[in-house]
C-alpha atoms as a PDB file:
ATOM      1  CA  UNK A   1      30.529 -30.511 103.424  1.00  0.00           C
ATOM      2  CA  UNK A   2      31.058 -33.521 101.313  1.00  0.00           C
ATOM      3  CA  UNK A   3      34.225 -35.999 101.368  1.00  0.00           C
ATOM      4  CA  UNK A   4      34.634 -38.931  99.331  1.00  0.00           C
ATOM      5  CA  UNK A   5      34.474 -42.298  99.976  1.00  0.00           C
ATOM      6  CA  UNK A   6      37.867 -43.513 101.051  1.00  0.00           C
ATOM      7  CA  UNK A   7      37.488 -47.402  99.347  1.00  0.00           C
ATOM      8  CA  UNK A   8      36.996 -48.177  95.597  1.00  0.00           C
ATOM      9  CA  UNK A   9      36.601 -51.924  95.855  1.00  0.00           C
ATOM     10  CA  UNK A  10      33.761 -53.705  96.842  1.00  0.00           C
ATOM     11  CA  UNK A  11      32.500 -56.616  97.573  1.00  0.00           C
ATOM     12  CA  UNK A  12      28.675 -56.184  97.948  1.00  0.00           C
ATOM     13  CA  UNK A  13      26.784 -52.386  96.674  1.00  0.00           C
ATOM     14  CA  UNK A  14      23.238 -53.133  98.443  1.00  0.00           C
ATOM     15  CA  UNK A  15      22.006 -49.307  97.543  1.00  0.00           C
ATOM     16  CA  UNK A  16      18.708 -49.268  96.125  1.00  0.00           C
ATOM     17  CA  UNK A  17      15.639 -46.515  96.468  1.00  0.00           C
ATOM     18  CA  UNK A  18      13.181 -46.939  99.510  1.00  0.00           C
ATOM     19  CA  UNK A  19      10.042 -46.028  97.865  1.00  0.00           C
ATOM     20  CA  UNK A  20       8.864 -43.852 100.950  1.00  0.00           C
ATOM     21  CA  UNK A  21       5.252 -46.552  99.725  1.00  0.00           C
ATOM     22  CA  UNK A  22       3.127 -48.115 102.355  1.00  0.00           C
ATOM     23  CA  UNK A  23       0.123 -50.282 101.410  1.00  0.00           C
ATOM     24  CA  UNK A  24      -2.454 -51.838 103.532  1.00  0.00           C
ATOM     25  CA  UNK A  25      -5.299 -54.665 101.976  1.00  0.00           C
ATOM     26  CA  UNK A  26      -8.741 -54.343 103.627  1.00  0.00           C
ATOM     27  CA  UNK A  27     -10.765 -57.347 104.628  1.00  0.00           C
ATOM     28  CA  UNK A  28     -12.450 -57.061 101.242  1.00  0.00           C
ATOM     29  CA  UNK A  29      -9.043 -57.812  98.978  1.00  0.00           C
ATOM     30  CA  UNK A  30      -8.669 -53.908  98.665  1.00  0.00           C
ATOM     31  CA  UNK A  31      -5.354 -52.450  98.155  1.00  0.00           C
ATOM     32  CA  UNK A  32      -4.509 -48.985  99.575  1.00  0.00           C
ATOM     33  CA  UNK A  33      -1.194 -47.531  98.879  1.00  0.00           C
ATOM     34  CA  UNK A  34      -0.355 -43.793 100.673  1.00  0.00           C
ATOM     35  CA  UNK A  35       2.968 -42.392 100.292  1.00  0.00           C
ATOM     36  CA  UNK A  36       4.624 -41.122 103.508  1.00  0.00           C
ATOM     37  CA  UNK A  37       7.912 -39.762 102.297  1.00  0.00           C
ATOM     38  CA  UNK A  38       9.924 -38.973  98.599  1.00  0.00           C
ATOM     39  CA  UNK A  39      11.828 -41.634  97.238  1.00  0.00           C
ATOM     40  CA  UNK A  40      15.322 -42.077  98.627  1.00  0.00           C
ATOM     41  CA  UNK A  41      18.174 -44.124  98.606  1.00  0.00           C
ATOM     42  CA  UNK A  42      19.514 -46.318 101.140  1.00  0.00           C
ATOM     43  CA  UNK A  43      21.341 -50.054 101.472  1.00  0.00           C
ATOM     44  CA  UNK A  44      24.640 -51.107 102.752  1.00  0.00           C
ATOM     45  CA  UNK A  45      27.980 -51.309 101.295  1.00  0.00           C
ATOM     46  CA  UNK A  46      30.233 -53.825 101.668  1.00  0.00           C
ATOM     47  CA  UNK A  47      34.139 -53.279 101.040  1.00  0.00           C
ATOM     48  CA  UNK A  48      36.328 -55.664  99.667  1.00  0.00           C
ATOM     49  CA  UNK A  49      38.578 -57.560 102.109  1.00  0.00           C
ATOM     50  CA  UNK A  50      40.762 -55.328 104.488  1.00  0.00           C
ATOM     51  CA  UNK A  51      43.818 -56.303 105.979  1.00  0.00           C
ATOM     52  CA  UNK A  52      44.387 -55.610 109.798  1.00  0.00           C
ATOM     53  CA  UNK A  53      48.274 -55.953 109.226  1.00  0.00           C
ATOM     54  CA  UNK A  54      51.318 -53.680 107.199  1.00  0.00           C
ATOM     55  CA  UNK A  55      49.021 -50.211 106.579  1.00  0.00           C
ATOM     56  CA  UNK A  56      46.292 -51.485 108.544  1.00  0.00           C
ATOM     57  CA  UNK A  57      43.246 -50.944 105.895  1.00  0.00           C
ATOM     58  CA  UNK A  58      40.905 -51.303 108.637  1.00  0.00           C
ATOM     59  CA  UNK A  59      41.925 -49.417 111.103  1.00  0.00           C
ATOM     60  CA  UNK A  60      41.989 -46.507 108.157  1.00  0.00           C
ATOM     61  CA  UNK A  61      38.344 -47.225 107.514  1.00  0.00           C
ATOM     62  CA  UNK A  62      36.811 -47.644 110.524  1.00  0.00           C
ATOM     63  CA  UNK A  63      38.469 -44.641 111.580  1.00  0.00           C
ATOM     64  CA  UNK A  64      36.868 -42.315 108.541  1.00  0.00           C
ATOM     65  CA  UNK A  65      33.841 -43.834 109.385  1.00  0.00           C
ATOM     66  CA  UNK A  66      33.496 -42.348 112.934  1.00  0.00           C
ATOM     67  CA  UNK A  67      34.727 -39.057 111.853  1.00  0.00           C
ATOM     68  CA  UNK A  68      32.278 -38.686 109.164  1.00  0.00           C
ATOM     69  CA  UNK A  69      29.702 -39.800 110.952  1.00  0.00           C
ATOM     70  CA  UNK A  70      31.178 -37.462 114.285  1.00  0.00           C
ATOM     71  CA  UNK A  71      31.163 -34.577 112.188  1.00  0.00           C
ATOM     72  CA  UNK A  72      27.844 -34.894 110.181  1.00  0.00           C
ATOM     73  CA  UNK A  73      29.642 -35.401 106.738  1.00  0.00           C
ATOM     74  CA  UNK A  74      28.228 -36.250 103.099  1.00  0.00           C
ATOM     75  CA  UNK A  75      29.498 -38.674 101.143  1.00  0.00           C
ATOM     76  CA  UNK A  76      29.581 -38.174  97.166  1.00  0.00           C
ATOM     77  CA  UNK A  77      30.058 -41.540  95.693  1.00  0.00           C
ATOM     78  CA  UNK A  78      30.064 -43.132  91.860  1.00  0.00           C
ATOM     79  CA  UNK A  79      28.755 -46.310  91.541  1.00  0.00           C
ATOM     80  CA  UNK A  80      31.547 -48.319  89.456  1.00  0.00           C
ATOM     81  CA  UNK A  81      29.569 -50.098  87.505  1.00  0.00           C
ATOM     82  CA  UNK A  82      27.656 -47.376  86.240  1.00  0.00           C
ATOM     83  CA  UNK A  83      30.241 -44.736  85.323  1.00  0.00           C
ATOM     84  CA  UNK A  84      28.239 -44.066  82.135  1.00  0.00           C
ATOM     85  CA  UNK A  85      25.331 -45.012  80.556  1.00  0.00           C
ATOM     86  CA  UNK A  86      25.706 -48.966  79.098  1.00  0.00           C
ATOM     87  CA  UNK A  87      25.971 -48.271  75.374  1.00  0.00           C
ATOM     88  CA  UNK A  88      29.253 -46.400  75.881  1.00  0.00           C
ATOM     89  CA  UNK A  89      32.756 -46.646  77.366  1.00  0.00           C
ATOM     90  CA  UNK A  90      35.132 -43.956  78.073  1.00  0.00           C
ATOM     91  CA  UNK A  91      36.867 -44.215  74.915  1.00  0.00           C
ATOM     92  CA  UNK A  92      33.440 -43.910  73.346  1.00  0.00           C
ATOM     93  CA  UNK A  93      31.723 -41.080  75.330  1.00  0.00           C
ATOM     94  CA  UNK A  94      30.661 -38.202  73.192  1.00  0.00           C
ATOM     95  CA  UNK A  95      29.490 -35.728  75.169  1.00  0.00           C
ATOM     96  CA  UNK A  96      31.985 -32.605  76.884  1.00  0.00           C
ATOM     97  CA  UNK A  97      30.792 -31.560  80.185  1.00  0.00           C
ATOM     98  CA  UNK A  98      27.354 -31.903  81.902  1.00  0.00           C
ATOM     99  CA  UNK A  99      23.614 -31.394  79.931  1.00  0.00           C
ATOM    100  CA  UNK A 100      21.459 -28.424  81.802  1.00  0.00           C
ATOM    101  CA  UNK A 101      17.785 -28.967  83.432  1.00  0.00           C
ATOM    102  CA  UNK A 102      15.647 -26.891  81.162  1.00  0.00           C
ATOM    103  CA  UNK A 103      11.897 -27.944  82.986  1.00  0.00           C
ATOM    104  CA  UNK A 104      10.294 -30.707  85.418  1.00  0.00           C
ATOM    105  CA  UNK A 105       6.991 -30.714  83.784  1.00  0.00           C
ATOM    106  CA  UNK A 106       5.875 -33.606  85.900  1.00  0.00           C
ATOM    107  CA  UNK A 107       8.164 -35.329  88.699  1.00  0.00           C
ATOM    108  CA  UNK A 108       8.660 -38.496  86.775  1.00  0.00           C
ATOM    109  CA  UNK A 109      10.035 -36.183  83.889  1.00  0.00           C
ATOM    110  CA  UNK A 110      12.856 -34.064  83.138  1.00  0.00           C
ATOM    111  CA  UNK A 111      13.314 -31.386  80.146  1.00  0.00           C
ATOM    112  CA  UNK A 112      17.158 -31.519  78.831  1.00  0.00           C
ATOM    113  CA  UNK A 113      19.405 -29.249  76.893  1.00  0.00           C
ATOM    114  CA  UNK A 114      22.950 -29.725  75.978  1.00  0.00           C
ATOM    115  CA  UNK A 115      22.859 -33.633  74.913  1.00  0.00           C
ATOM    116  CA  UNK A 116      24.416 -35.322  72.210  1.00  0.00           C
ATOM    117  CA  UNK A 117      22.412 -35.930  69.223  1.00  0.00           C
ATOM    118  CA  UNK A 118      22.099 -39.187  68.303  1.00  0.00           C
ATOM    119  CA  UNK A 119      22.853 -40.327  72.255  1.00  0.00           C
ATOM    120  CA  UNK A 120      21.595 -43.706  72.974  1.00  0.00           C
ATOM    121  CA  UNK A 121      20.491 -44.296  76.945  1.00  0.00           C
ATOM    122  CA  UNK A 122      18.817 -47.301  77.781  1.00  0.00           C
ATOM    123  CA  UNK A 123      16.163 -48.151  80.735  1.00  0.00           C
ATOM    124  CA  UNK A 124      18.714 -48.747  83.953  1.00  0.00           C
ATOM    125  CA  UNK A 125      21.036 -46.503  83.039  1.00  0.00           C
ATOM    126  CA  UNK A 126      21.628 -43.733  85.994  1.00  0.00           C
ATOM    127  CA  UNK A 127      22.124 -39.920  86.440  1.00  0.00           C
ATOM    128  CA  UNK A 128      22.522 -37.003  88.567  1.00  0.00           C
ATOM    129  CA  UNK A 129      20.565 -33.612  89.087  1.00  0.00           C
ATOM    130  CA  UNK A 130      23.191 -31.201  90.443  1.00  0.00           C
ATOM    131  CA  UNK A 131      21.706 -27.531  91.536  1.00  0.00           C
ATOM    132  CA  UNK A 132      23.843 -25.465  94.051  1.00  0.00           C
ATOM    133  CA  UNK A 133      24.803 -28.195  97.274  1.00  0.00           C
ATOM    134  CA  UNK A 134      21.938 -30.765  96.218  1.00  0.00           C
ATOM    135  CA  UNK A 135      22.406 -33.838  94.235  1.00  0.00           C
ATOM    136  CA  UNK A 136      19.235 -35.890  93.310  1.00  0.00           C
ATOM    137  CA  UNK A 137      20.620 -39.847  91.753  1.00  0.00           C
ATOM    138  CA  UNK A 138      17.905 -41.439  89.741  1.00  0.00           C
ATOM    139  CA  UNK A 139      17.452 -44.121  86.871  1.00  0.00           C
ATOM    140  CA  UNK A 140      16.187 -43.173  83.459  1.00  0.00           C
ATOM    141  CA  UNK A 141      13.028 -45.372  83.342  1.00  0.00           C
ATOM    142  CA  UNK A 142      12.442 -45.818  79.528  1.00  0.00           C
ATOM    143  CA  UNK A 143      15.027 -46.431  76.579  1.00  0.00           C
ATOM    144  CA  UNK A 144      15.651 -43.424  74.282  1.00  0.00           C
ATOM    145  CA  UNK A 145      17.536 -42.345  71.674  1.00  0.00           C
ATOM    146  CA  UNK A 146      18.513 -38.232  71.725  1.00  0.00           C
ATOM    147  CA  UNK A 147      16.118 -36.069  69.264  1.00  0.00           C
ATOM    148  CA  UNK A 148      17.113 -32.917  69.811  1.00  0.00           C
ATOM    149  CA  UNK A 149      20.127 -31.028  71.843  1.00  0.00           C
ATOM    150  CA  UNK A 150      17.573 -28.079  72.896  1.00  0.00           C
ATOM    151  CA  UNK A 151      14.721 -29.972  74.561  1.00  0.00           C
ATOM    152  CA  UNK A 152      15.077 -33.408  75.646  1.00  0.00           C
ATOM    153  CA  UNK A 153      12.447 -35.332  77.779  1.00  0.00           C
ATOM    154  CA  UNK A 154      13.913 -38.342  79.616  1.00  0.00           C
ATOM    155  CA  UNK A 155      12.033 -40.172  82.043  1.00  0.00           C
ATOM    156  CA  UNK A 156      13.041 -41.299  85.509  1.00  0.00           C
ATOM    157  CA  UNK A 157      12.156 -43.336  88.136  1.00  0.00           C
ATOM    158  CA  UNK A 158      12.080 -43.557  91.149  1.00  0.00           C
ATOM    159  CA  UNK A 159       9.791 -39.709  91.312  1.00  0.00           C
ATOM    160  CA  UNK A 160      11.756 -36.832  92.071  1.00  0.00           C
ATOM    161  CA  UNK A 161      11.373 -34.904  95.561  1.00  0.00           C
ATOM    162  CA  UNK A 162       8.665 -32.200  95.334  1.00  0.00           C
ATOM    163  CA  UNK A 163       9.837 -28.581  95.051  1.00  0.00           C
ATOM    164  CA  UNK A 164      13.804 -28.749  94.766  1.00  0.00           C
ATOM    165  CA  UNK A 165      14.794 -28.960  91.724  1.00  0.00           C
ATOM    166  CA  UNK A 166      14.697 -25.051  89.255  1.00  0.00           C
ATOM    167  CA  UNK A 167      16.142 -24.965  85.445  1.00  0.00           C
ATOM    168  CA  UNK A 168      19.439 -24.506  85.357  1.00  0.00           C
ATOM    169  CA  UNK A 169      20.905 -27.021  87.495  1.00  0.00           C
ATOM    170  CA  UNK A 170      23.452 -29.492  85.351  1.00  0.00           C
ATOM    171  CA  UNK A 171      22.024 -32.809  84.689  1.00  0.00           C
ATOM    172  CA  UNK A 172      25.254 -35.391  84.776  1.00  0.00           C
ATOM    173  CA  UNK A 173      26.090 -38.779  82.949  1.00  0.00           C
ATOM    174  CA  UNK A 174      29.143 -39.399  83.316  1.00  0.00           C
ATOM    175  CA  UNK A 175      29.603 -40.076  86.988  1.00  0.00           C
ATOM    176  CA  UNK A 176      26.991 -39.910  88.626  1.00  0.00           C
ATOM    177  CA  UNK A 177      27.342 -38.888  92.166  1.00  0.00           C
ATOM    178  CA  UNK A 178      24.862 -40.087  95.076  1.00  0.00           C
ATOM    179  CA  UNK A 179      25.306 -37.728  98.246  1.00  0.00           C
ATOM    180  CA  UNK A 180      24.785 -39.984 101.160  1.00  0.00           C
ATOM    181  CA  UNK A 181      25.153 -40.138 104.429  1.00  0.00           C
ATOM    182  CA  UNK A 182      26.552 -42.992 106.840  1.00  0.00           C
ATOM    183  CA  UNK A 183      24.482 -44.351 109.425  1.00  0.00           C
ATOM    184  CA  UNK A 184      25.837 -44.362 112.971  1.00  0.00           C
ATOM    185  CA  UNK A 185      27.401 -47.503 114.030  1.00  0.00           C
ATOM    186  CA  UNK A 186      26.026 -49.687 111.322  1.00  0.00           C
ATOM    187  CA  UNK A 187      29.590 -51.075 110.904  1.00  0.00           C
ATOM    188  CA  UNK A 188      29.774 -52.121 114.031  1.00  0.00           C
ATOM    189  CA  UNK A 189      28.760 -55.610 113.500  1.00  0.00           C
ATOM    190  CA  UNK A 190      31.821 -56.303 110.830  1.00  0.00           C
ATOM    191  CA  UNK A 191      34.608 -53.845 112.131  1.00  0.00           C
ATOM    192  CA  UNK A 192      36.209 -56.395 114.629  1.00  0.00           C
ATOM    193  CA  UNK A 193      39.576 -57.507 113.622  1.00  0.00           C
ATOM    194  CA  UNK A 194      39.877 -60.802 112.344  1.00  0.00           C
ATOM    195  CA  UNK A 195      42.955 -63.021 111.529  1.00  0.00           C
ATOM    196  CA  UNK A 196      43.253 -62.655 107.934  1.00  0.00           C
ATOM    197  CA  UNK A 197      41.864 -59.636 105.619  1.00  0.00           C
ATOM    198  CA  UNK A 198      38.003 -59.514 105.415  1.00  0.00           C
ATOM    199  CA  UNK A 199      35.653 -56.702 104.949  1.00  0.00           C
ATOM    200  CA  UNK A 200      33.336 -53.997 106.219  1.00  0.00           C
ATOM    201  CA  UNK A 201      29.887 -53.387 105.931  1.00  0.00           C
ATOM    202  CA  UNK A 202      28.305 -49.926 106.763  1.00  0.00           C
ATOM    203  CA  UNK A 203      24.821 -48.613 105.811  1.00  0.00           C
ATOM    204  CA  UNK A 204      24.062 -45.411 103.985  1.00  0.00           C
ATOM    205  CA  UNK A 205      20.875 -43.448 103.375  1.00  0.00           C
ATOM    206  CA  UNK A 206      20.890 -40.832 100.836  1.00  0.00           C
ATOM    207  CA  UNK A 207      20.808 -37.167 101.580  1.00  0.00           C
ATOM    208  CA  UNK A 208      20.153 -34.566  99.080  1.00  0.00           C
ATOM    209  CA  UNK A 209      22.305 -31.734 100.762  1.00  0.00           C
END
């Protein structure tokens, strides 16, 4: 089950892809790099400053974050600053709906029906691959301009996990959801109460279902 994240403000978004790389140089000046795990995301977030007086914005908070965590729940979050690709802004937006996955033909690739024509996305901007209960956030990796509303190929970064993904899932640009989970306790460190409002930070590590 997935809830959403109770806060909108923010005063730090630390979420960025852990590679899943390690590398290792030899005594030569050789570089080894093996990969021990897909791509995922993972950081900590940082809310904007929460009063422990009136409605008690803390107390709220830390609260949701033990029951989520209690319970085993996934978070679907939007970034705010990346709502929708760069070029556009809601009053701008021309697509209706979601775009559908028509291939992977490589896992740094994706095959795309259903875009606008004409659709400008730029290197940075972000998306989501949403099949069944799993949602897969990535960055489009090179600038493009939409060709054709049939068969698009947009490529992302960081690689996509191996084996989930089957055409037909919707491929989503505006809002983007990452499904994430909270780690245990990682808010422990800024959940005291203080005199005045300040905020809370909690870590989060993306999972796919």
């Amino acid at each position: 089950m997935a809830v959403d994240l109770p806060i909108t403000g923010f005063s730090g978004i630390g979420a960025l892809p852990a590679l899943g790389i390690n590398s290792q140089r030899s005594e030569g000046g050789l570089v080894i790099t093996s990969r021990r795990a897909d791509p995922y995301w993972s950081g900590r977030l940082t809310s904007g400053p929460l009063s422990s007086m009136g409605d008690n914005e803390r107390a709220s908070l830390i609260a949701w974050l033990y029951n989520t965590v209690e319970l085993n729940l996934r978070v679907d979050w939007v970034h705010p600053r990346h709502r929708l690709p760069r070029a556009y802004t809601a009053a701008t937006w021309p697509m209706v709906g979601n775009a559908s996955l028509v291939d992977v033909p490589d896992l740094r690739t994706i095959v795309v029906s259903g875009l606008t024509d004409g659709l400008v996305l730029q290197r940075g901007d972000r998306l989501s691959i949403m099949q069944d209960d799993i949602i897969i956030h990535r960055w489009i990796s090179a600038d493009l301009v939409v060709s054709s509303a049939i068969s698009q190929s947009i490529a992302l970064t960081p690689r996509l996990p191996i084996g989930v993904l089957a055409p037909a899932a919707a491929v989503v640009l505006e809002d983007p959801k990452m499904r994430f989970m909270i780690v245990p306790e990682s808010w422990r460190d800024s959940a005291g109460e203080s005199y005045g409002p300040s905020p809370i930070s909690f870590d989060i590590q993306e999972a796919l279902r």
